[in-house]
N, C-alpha and C. Protein backbone atom coordinates (compact mmCIF):
# COMPACT_ATOMS: atom_id res chain seq x y z
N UNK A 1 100.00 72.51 66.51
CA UNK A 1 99.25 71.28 66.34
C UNK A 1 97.77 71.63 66.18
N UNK A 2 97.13 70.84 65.75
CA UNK A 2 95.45 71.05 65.38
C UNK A 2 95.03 71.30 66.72
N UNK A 3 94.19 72.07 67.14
CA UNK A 3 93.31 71.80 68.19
C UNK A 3 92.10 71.17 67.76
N UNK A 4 91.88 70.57 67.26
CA UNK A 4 90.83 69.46 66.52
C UNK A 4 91.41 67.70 67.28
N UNK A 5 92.83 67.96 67.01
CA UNK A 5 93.43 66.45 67.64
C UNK A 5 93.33 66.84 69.09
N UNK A 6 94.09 68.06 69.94
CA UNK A 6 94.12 68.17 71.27
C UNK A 6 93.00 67.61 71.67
N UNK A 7 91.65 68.25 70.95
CA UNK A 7 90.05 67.90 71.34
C UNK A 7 89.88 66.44 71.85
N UNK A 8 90.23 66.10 70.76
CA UNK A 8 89.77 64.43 70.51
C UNK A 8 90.97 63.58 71.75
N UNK A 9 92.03 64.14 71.40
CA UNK A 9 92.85 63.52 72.54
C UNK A 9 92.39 63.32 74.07
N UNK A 10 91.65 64.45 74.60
CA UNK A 10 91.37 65.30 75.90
C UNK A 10 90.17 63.83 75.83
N UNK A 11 89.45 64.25 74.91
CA UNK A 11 88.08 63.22 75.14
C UNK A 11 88.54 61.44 75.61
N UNK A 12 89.16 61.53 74.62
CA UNK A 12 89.74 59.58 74.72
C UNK A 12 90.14 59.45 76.39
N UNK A 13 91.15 60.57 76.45
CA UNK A 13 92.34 60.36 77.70
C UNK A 13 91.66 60.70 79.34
N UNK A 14 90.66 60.87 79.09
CA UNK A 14 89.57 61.73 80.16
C UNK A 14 89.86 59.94 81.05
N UNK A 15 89.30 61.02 82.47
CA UNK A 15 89.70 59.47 83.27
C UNK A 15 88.91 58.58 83.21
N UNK A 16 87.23 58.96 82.83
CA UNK A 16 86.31 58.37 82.67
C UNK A 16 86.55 57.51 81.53
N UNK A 17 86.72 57.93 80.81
CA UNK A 17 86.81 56.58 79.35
C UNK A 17 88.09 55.93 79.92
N UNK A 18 89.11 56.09 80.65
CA UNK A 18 89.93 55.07 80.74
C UNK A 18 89.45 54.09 81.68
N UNK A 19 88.63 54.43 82.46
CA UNK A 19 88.41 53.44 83.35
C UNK A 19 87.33 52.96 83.01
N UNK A 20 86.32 52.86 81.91
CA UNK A 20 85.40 52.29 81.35
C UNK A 20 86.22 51.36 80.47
N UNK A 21 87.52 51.52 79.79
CA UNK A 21 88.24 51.25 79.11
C UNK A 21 89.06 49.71 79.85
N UNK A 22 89.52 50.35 81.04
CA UNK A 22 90.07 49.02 81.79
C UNK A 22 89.08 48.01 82.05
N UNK A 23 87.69 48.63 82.69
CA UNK A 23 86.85 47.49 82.89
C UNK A 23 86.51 46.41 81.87
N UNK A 24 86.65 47.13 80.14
CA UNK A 24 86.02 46.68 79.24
C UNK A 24 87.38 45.37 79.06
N UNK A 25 88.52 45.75 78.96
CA UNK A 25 89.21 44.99 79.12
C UNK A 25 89.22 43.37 79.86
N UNK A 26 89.08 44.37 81.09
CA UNK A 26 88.70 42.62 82.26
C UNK A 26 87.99 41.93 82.27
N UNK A 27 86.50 42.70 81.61
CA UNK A 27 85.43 41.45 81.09
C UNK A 27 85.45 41.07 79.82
N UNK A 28 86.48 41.75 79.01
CA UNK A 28 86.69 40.75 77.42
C UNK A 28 87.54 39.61 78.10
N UNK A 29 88.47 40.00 78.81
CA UNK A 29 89.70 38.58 79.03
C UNK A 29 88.96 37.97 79.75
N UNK A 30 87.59 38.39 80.36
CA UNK A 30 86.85 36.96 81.32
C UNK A 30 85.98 36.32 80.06
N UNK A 31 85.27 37.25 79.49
CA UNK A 31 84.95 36.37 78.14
C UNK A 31 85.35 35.52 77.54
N UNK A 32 86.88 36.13 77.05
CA UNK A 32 87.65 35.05 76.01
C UNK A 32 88.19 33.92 76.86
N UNK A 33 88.37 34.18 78.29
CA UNK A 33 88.81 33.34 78.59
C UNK A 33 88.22 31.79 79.03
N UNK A 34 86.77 32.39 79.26
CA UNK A 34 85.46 30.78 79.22
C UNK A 34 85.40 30.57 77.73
N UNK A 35 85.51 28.93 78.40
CA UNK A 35 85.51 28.13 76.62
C UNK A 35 83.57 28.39 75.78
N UNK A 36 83.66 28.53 74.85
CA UNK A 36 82.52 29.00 74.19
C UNK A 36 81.84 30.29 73.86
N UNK A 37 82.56 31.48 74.77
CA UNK A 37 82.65 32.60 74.79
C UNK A 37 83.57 33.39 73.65
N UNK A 38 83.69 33.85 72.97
CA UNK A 38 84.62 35.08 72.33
C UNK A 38 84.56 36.24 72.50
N UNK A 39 85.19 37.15 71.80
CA UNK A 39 84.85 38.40 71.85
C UNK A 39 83.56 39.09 71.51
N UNK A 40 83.38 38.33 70.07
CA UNK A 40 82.24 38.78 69.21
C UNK A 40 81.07 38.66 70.13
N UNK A 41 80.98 37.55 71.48
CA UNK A 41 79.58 37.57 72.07
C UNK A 41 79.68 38.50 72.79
N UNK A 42 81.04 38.79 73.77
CA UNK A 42 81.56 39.64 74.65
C UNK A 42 81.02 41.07 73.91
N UNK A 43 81.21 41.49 72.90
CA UNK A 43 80.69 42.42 72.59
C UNK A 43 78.93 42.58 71.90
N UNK A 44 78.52 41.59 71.99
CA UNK A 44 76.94 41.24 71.52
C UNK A 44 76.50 41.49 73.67
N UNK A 45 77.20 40.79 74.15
CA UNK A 45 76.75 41.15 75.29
C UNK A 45 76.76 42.79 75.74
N UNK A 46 77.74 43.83 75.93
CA UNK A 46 77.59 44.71 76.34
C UNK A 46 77.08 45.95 75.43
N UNK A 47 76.54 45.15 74.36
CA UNK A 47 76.29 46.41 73.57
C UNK A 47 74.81 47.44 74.03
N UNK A 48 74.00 46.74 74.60
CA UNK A 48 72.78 47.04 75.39
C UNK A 48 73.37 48.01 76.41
N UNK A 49 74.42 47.91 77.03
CA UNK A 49 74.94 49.09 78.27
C UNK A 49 75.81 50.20 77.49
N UNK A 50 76.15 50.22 76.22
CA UNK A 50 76.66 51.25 75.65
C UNK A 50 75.68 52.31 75.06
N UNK A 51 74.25 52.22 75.37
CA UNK A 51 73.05 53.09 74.44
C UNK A 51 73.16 54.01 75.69
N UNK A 52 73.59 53.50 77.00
CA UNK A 52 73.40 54.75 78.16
C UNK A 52 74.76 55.38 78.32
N UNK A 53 75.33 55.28 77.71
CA UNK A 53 77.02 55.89 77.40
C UNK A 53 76.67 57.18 76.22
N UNK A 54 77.33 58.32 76.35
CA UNK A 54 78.22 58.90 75.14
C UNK A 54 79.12 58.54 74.32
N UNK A 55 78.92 58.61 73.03
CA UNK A 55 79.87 58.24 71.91
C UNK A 55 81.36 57.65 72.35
N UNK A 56 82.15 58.34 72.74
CA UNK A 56 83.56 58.40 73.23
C UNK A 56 83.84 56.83 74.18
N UNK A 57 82.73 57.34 75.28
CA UNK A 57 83.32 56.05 75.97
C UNK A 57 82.82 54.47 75.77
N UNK A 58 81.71 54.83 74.65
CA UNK A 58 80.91 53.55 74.53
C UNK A 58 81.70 52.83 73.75
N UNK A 59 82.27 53.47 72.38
CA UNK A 59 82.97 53.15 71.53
C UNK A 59 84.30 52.42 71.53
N UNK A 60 84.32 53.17 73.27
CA UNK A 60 85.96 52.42 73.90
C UNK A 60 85.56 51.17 74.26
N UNK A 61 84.62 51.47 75.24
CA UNK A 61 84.19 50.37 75.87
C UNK A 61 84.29 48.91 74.68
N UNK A 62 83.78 49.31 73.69
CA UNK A 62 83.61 47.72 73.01
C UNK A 62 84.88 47.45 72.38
N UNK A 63 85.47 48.79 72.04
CA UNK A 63 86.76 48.05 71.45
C UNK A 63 87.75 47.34 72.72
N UNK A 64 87.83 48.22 74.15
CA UNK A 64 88.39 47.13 74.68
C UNK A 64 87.90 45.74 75.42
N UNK A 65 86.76 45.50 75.10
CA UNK A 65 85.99 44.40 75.02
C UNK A 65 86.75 43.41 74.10
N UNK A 66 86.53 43.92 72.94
CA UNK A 66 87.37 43.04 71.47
C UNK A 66 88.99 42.79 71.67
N UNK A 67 89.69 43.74 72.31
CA UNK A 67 90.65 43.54 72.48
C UNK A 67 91.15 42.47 73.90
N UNK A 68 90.23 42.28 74.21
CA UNK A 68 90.47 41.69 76.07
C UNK A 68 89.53 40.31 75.67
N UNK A 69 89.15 40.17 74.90
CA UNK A 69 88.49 39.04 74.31
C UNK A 69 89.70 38.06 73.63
N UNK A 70 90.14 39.28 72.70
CA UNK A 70 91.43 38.18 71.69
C UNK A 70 92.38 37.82 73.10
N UNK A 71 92.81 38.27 73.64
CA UNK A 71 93.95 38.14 74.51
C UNK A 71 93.15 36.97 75.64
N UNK A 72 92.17 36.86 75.93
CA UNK A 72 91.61 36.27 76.67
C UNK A 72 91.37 34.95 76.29
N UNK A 73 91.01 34.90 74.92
CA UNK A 73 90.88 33.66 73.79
C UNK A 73 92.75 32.57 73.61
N UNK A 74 93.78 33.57 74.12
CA UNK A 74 94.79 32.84 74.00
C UNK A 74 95.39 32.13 75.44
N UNK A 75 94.38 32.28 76.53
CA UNK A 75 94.85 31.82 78.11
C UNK A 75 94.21 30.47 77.65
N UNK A 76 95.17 28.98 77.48
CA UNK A 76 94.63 27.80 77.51
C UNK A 76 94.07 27.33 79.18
């Protein structure tokens, strides 16, 4: 297998980005889940705390923002 993917794998799967990863999660689904909120602000909001992050986990961070936003957007 590439050690180019192992690399990139190791980086994503590190415990640190997962648990930047879960958090990003719980405050997209608190986002989506207040009426007037979406993702898109959810991620206008934390983008200011991702400039003190490295690439890897910042990048997570907002996507599971976006993702915890949509899912959050469907709790009536």
């Amino acid at each position: 297998m590439n050690p180019a993917i192992l690399e990139g794998a190791a980086l994503v799967f590190s415990v640190k980005t997962l648990l930047i990863m879960c958090g990003g999660v719980f405050l997209g689904v608190t986002f989506g889940a207040i009426p007037g909120l979406t993702s898109s602000i959810g991620i206008a909001i934390m983008l200011p705390i991702t400039f003190y992050l490295e690439p890897i986990p910042a990048l997570s961070l907002l996507c599971a923002v976006y993702v915890g936003g949509a899912y959050g957007g469907s709790i009536a």
